[in-house]
N, C-alpha and C. Protein backbone atom coordinates (compact mmCIF):
# COMPACT_ATOMS: atom_id res chain seq x y z
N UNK A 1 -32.76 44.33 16.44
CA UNK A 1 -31.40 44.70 16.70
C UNK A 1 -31.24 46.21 16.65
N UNK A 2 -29.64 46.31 16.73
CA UNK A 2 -29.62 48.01 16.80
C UNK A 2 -29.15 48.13 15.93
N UNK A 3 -29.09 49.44 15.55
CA UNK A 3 -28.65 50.32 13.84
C UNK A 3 -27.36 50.23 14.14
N UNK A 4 -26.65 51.63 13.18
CA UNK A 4 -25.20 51.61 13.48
C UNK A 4 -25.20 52.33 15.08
N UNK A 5 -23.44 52.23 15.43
CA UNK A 5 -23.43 52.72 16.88
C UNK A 5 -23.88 54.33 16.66
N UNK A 6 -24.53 54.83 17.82
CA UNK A 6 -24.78 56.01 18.10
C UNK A 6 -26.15 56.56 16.99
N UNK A 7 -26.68 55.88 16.87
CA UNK A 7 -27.75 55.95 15.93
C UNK A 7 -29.22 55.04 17.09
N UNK A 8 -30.35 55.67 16.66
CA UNK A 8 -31.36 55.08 17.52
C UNK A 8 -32.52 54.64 16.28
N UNK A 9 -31.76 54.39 15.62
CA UNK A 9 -32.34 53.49 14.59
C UNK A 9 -32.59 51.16 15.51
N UNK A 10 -33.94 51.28 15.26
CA UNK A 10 -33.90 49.81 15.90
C UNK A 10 -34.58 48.84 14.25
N UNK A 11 -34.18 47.47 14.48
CA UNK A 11 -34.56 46.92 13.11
C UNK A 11 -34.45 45.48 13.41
N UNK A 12 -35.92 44.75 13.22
CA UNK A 12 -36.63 43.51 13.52
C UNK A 12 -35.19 42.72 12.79
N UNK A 13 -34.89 41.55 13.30
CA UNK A 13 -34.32 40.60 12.32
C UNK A 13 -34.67 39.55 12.13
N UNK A 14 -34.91 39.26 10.95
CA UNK A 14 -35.64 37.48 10.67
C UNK A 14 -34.46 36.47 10.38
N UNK A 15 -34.26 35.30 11.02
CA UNK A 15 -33.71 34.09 10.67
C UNK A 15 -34.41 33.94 9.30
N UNK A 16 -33.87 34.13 7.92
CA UNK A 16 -34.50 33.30 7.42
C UNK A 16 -33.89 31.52 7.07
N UNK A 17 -33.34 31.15 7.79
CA UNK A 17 -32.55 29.81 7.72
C UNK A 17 -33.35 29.23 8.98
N UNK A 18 -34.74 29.97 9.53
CA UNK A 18 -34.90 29.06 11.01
C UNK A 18 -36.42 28.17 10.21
N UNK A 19 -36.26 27.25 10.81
CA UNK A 19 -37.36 26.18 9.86
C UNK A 19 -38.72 26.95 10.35
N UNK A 20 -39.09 27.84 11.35
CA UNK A 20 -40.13 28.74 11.58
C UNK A 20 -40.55 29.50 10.21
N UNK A 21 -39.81 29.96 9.26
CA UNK A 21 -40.08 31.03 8.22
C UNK A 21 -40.40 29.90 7.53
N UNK A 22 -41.12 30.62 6.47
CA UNK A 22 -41.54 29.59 5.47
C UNK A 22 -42.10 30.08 4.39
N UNK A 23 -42.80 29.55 3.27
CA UNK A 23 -43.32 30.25 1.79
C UNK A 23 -44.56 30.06 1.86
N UNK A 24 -45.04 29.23 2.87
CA UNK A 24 -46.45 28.22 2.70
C UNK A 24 -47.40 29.03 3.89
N UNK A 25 -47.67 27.99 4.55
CA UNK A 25 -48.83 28.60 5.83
C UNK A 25 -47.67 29.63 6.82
N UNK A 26 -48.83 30.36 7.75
CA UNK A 26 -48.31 31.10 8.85
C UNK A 26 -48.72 32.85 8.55
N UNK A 27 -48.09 33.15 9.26
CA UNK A 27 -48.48 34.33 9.61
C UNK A 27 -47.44 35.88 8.24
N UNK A 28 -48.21 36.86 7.79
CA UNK A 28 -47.27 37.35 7.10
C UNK A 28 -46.68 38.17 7.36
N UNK A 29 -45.38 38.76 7.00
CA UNK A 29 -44.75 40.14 7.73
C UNK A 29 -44.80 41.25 6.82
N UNK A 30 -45.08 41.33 5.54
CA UNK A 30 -44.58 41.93 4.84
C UNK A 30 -46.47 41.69 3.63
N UNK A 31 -46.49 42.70 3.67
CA UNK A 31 -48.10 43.08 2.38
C UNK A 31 -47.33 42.81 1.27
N UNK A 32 -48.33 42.95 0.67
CA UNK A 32 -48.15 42.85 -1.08
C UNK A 32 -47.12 44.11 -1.74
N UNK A 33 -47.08 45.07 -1.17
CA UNK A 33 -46.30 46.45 -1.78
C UNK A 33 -45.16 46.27 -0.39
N UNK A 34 -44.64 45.57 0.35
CA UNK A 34 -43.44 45.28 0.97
C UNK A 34 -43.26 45.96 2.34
N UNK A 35 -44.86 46.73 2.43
CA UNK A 35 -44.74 46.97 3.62
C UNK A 35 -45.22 46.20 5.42
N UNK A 36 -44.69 46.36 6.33
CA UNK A 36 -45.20 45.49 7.08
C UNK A 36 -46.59 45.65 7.75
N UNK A 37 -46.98 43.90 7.92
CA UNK A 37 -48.29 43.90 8.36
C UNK A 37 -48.10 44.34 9.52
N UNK A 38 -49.52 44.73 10.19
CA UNK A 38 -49.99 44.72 11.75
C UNK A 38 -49.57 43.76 12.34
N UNK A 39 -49.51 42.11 11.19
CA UNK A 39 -48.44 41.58 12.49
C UNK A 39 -47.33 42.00 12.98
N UNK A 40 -46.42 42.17 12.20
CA UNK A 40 -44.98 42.66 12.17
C UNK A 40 -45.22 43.83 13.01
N UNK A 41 -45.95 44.95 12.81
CA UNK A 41 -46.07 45.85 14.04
C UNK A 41 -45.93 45.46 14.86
N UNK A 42 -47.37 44.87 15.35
CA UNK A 42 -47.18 44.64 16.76
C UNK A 42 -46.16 43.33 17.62
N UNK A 43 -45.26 42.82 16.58
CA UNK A 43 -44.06 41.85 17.46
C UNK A 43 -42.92 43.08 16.88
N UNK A 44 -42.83 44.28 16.64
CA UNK A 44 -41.73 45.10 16.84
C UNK A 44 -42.09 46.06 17.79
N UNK A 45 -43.02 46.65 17.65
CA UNK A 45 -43.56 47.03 19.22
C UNK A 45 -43.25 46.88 20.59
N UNK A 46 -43.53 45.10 20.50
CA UNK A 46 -43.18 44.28 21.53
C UNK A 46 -41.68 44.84 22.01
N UNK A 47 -40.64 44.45 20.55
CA UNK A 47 -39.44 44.35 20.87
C UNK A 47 -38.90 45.66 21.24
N UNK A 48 -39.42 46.40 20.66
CA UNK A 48 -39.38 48.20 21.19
C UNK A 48 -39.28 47.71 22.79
N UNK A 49 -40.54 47.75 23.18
CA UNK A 49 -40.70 47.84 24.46
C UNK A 49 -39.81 47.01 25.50
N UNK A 50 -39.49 45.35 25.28
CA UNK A 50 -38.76 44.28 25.57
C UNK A 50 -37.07 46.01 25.57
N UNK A 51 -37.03 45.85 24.76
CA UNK A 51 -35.07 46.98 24.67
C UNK A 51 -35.56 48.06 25.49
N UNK A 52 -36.47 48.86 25.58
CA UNK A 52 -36.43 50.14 26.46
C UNK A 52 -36.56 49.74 27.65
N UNK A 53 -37.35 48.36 28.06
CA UNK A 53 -37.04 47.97 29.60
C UNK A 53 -35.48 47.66 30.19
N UNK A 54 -34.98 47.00 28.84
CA UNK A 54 -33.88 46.34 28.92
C UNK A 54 -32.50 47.50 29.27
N UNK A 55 -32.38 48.41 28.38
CA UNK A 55 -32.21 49.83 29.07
C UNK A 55 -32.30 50.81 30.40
N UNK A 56 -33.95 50.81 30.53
CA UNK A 56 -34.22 51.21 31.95
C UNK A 56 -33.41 50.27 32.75
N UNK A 57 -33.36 49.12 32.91
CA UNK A 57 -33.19 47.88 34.19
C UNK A 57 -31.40 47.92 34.17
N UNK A 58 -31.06 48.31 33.19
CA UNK A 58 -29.56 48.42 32.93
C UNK A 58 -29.19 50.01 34.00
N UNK A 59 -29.97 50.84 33.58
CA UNK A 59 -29.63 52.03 34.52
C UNK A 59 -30.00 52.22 36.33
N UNK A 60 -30.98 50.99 35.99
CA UNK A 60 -31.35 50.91 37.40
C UNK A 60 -30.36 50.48 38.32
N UNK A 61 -29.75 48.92 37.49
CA UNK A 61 -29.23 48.16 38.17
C UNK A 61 -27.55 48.67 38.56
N UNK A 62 -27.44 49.68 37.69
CA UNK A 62 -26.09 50.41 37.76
C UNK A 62 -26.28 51.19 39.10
N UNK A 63 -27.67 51.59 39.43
CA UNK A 63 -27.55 53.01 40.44
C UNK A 63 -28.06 52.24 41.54
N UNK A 64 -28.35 50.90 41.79
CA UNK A 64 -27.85 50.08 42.64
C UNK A 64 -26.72 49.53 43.20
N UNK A 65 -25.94 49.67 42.27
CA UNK A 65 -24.54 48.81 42.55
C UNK A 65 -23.74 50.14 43.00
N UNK A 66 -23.93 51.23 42.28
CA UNK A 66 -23.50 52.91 42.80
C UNK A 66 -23.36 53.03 43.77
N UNK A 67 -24.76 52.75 44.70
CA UNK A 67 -24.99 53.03 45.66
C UNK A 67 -24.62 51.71 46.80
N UNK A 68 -24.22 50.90 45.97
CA UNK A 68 -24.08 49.34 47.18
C UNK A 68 -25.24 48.95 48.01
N UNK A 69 -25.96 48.70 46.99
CA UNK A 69 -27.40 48.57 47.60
C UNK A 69 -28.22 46.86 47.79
N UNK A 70 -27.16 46.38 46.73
CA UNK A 70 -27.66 44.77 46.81
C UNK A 70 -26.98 43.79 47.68
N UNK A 71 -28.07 43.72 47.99
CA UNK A 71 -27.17 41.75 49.03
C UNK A 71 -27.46 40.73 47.84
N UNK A 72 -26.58 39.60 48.03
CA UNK A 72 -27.45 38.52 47.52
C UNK A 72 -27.84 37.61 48.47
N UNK A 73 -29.45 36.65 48.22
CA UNK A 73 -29.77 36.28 48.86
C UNK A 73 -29.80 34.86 48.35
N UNK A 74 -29.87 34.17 49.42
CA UNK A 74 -30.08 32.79 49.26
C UNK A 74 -31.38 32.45 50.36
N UNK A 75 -32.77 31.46 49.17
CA UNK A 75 -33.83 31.56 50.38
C UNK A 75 -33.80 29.95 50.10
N UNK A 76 -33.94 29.45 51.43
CA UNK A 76 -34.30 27.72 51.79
C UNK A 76 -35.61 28.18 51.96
N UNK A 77 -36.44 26.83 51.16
CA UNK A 77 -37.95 26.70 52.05
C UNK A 77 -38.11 25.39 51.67
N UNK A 78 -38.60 25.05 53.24
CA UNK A 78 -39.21 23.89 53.51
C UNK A 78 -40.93 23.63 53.39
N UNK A 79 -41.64 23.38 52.54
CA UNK A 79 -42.31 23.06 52.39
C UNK A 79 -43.33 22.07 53.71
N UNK A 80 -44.58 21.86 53.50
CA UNK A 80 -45.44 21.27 54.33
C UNK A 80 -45.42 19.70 54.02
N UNK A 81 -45.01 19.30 52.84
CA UNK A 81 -44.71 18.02 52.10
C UNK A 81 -43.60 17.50 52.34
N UNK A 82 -42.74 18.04 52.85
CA UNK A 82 -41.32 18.09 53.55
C UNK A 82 -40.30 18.36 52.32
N UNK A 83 -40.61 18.59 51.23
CA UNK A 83 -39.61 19.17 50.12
C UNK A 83 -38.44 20.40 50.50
N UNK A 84 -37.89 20.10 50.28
CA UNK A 84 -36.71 21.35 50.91
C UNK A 84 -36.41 22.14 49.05
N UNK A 85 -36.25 23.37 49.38
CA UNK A 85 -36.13 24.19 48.12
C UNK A 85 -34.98 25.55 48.47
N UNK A 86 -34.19 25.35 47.20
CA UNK A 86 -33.49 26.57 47.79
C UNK A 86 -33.26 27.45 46.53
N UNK A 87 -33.15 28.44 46.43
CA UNK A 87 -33.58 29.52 45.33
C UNK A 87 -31.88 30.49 46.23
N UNK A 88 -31.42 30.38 44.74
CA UNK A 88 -29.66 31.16 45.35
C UNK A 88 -29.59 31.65 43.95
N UNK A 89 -28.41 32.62 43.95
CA UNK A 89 -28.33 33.27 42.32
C UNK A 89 -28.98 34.52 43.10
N UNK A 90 -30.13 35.39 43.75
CA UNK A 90 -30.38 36.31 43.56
C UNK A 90 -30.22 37.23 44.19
N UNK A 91 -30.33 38.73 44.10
CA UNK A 91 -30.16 39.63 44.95
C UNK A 91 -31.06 40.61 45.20
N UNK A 92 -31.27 40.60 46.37
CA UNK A 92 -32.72 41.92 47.09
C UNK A 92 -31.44 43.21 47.45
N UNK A 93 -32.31 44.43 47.72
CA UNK A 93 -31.84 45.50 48.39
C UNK A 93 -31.92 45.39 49.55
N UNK A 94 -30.66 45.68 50.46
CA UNK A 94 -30.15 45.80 51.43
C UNK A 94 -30.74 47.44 52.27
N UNK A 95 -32.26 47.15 52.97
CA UNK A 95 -32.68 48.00 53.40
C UNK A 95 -31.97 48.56 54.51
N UNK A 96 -30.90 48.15 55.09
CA UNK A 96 -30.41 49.22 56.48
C UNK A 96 -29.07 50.22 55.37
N UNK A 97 -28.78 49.69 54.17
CA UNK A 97 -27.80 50.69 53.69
C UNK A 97 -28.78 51.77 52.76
N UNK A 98 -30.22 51.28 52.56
CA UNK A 98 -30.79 52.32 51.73
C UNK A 98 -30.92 53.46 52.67
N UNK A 99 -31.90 52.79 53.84
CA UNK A 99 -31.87 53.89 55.04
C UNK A 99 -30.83 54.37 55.16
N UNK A 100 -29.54 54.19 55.53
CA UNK A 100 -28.34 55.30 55.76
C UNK A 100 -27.89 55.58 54.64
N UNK A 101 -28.45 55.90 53.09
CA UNK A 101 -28.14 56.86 52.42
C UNK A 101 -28.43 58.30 52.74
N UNK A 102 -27.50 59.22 52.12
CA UNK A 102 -27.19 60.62 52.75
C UNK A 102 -28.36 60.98 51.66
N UNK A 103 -29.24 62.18 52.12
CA UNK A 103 -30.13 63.04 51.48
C UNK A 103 -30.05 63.10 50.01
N UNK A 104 -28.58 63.41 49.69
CA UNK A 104 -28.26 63.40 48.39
C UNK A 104 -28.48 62.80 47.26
N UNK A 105 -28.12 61.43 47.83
CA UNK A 105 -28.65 60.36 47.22
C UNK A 105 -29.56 59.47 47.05
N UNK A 106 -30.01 60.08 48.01
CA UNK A 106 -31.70 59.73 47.86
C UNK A 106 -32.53 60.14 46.59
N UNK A 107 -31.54 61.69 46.81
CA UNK A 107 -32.69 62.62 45.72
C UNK A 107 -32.52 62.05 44.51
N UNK A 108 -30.94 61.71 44.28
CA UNK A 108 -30.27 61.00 42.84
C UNK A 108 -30.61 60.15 42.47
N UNK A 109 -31.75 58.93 43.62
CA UNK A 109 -32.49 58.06 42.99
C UNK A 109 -33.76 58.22 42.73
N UNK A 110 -34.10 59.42 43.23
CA UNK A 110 -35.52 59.84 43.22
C UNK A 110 -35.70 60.49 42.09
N UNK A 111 -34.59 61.37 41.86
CA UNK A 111 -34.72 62.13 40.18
C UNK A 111 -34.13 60.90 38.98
N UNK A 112 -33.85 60.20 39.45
CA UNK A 112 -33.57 59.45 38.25
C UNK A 112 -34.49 58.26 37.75
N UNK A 113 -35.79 58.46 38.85
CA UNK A 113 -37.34 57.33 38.63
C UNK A 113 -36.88 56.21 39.47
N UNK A 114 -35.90 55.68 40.02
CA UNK A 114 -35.54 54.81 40.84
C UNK A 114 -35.74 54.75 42.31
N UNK A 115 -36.40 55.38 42.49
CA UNK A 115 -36.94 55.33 44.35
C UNK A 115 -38.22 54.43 44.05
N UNK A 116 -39.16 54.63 43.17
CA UNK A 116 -40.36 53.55 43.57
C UNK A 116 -40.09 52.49 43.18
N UNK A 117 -39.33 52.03 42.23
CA UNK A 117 -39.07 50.42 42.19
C UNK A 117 -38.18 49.86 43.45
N UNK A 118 -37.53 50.90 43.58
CA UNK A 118 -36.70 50.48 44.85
C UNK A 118 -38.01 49.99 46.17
N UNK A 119 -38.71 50.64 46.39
CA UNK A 119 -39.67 50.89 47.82
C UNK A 119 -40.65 49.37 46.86
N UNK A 120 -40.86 49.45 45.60
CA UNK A 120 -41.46 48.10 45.04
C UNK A 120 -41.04 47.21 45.22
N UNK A 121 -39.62 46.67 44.94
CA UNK A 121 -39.08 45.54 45.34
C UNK A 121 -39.03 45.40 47.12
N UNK A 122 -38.57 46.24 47.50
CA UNK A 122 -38.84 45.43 48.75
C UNK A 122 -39.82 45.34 49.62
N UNK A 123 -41.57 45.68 48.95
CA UNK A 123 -42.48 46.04 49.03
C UNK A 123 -42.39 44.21 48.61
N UNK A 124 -42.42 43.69 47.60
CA UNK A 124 -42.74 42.52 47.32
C UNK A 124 -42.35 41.32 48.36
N UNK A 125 -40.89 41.53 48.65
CA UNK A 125 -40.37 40.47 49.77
C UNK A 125 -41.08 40.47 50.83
N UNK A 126 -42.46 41.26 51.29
CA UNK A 126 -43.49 40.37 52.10
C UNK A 126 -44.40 39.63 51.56
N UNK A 127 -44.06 39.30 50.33
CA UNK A 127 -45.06 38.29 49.42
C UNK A 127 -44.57 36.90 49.80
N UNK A 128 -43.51 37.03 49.74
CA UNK A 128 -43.05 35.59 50.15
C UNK A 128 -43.81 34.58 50.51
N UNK A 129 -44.10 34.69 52.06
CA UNK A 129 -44.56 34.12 52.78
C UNK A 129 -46.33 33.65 52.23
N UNK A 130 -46.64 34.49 51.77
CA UNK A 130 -47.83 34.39 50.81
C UNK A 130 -47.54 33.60 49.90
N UNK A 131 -46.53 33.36 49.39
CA UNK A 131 -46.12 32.65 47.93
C UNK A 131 -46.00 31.04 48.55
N UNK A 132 -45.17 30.92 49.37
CA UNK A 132 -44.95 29.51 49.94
C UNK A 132 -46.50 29.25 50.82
N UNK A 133 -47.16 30.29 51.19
CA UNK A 133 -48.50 29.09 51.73
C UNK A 133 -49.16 28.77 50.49
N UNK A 134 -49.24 29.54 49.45
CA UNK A 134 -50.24 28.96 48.27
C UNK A 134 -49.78 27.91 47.32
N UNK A 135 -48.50 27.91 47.91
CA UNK A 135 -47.81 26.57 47.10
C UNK A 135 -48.28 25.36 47.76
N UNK A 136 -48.05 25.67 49.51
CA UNK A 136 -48.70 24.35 50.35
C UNK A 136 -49.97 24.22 50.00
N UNK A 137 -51.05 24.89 49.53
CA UNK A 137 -52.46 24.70 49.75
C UNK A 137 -52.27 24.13 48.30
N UNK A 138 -52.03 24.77 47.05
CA UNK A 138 -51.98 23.73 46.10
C UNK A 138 -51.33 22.53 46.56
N UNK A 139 -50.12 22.15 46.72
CA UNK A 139 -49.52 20.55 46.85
C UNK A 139 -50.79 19.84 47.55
N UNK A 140 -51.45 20.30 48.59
CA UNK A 140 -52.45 19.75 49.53
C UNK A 140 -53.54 19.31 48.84
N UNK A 141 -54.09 20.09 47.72
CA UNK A 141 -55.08 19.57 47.31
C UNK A 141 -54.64 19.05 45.64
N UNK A 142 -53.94 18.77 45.37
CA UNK A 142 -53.54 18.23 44.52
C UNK A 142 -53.28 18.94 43.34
């Protein structure tokens, strides 16, 4: 969790009421003199990292919407098995409004680390098609 507001203090929290904790077997968080193990490191670490993405993706997704950059999409696929699938809820970037962004704002996503995930994501949506044949070749062979 987070410290008080305006403080960058971060701090693990344990359920201890979740039937996971316990006195007996498992893993320990805390040494003999109360400091934490290497386990406990490395699952706050984790969570370090889990919040600073969570952050980044928050600023990203703002200088997307800034810029009116998302469609949402809805994808049908029909399968080789004849399964019909439809995947709705999400949203890609709308490449003819990235292209007619003005210079400016280009740069504003470029200085702000947001141009290569941008050119990444829609770098991925030719995976697609890759994604649904390897689904047919698995269903095919069982």
């Amino acid at each position: 969790g987070r410290g008080p507001e305006g403080s960058s203090l971060r701090q693990v929290h344990i359920d201890m009421a979740s039937p996971r904790i316990g006195a007996g077997e498992g893993m320990r968080v805390f040494d003999d003199t109360g400091r934490p193990t290497p386990f406990l490191e490395r699952i706050a670490d984790q969570l370090r990292a889990l919040d600073e993405d969570y952050v980044a993706a928050t600023a990203f997704f703002a200088a997307l919407q800034r810029h009116d950059l998302l469609e949402p999409l809805t994808l049908d696929v029909t399968l080789e098995d004849g399964s019909k699938n439809r995947l709705v809820g999400y949203h890609v970037i709308d490449e003819d409004r990235l292209e007619a962004l003005d210079p400016a704002s280009v740069a504003e996503l470029h200085a702000e680390g947001h141009l290569l995930p941008i050119f990444m994501a829609l770098a991925s949506l030719g995976q697609i098609g890759d994604l649904v044949a390897r689904k047919n070749r698995r269903l095919a062979h069982g």
